[in-house]
Protein backbone atom coordinates (compact mmCIF):
# COMPACT_ATOMS: atom_id res chain seq x y z
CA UNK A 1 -10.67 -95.78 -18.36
CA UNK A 2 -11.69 -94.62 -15.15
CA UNK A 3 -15.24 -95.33 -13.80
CA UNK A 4 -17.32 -92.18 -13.04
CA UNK A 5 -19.57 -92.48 -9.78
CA UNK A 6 -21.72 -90.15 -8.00
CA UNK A 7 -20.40 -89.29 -4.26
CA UNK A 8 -22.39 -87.29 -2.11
CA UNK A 9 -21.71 -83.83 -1.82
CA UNK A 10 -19.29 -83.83 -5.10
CA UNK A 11 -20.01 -80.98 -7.74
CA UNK A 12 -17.92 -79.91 -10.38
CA UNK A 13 -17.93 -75.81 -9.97
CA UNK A 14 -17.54 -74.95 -13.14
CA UNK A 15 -20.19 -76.80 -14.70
CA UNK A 16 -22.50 -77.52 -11.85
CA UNK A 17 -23.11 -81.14 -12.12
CA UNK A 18 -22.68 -84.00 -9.87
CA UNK A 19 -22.20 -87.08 -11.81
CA UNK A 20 -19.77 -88.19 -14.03
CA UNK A 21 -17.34 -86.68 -11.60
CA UNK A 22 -14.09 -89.13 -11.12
CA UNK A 23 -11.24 -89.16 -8.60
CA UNK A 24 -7.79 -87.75 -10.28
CA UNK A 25 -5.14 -88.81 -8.07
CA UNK A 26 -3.79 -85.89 -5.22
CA UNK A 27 -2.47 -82.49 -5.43
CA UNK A 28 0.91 -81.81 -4.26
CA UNK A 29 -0.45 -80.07 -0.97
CA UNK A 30 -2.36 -83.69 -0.23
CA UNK A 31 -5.75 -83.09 -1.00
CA UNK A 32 -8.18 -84.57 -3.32
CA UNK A 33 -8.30 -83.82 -6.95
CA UNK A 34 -11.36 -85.07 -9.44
CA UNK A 35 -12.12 -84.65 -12.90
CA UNK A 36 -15.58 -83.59 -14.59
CA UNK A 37 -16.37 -85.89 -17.63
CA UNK A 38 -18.99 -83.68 -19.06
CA UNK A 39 -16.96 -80.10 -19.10
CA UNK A 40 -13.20 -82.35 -18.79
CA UNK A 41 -12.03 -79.55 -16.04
CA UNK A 42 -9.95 -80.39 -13.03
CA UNK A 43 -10.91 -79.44 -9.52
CA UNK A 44 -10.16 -79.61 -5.81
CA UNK A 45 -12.65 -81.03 -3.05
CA UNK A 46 -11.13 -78.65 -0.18
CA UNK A 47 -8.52 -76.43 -1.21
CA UNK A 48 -6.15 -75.84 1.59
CA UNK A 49 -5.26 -71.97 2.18
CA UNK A 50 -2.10 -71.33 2.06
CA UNK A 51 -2.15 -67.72 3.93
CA UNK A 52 -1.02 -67.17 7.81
CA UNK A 53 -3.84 -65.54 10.18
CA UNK A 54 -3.98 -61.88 9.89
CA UNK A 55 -3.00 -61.99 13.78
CA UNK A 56 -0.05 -63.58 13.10
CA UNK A 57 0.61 -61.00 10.27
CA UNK A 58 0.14 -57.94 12.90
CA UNK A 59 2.10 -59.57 15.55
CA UNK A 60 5.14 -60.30 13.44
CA UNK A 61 4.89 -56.61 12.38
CA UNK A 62 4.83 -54.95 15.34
CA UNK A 63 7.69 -57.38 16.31
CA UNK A 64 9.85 -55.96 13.32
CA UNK A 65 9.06 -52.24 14.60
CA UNK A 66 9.87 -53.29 17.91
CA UNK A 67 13.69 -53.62 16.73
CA UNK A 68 13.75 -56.92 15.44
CA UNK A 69 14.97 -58.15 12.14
CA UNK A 70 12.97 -59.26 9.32
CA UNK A 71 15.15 -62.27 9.22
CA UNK A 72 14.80 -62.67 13.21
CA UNK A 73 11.23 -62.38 13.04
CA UNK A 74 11.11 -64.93 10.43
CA UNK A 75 12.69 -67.69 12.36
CA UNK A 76 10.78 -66.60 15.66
CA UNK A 77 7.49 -67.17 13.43
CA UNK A 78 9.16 -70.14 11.52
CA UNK A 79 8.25 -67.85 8.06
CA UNK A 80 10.68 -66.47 5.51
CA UNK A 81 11.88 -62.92 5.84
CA UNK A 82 10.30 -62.32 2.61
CA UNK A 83 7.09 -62.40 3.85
CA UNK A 84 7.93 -60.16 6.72
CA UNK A 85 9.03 -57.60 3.77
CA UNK A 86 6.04 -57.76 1.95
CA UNK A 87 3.33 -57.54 4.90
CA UNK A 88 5.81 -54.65 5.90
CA UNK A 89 5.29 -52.91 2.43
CA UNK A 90 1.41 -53.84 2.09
CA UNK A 91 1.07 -52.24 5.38
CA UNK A 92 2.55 -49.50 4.77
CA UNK A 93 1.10 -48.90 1.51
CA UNK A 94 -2.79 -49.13 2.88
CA UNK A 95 -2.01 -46.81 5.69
CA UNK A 96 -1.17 -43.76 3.46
């Protein structure tokens, strides 16, 4: 059985408590995952976002209106087309 210790600045967010809080191996993006003994929940540290910058979002957009293809823009930005698509479509979509 794992040991539970206290480490500064560890809380389990869905209960709110800080001890009994134990280390639970990584997630698949690298970061830290721990595991609340008193509500048994799992939980990240510091979730890593996994969203591009809205600036990068506007620039490949105007870059696709500028003539370029959705698949061009995505290897320009090093994203998949599919994103360009569907910041395209959101886009368009909020502006009506």
């Amino acid at each position: 059985m794992r040991k539970a210790k206290e480490v500064a600045g560890r809380k389990c967010p869905i209960c709110g408590k800080s001890k009994n809080q134990v280390n639970a191996g990584k997630n698949r993006s690298g970061t830290q995952k721990c595991f609340c003994n008193d509500c048994k929940k799992y939980y990240t540290l510091n979730p890593k976002t996994r969203e591009y910058p809205e600036e990068i979002r506007q620039q490949a957009i105007k870059t696709f209106y500028a003539g370029a293809s959705g698949r061009g823009v995505g290897k320009v930005f090093g994203f998949s087309k599919a994103n360009v698509y569907n910041w395209i479509k959101k886009n368009s979509s909020s502006s009506q």
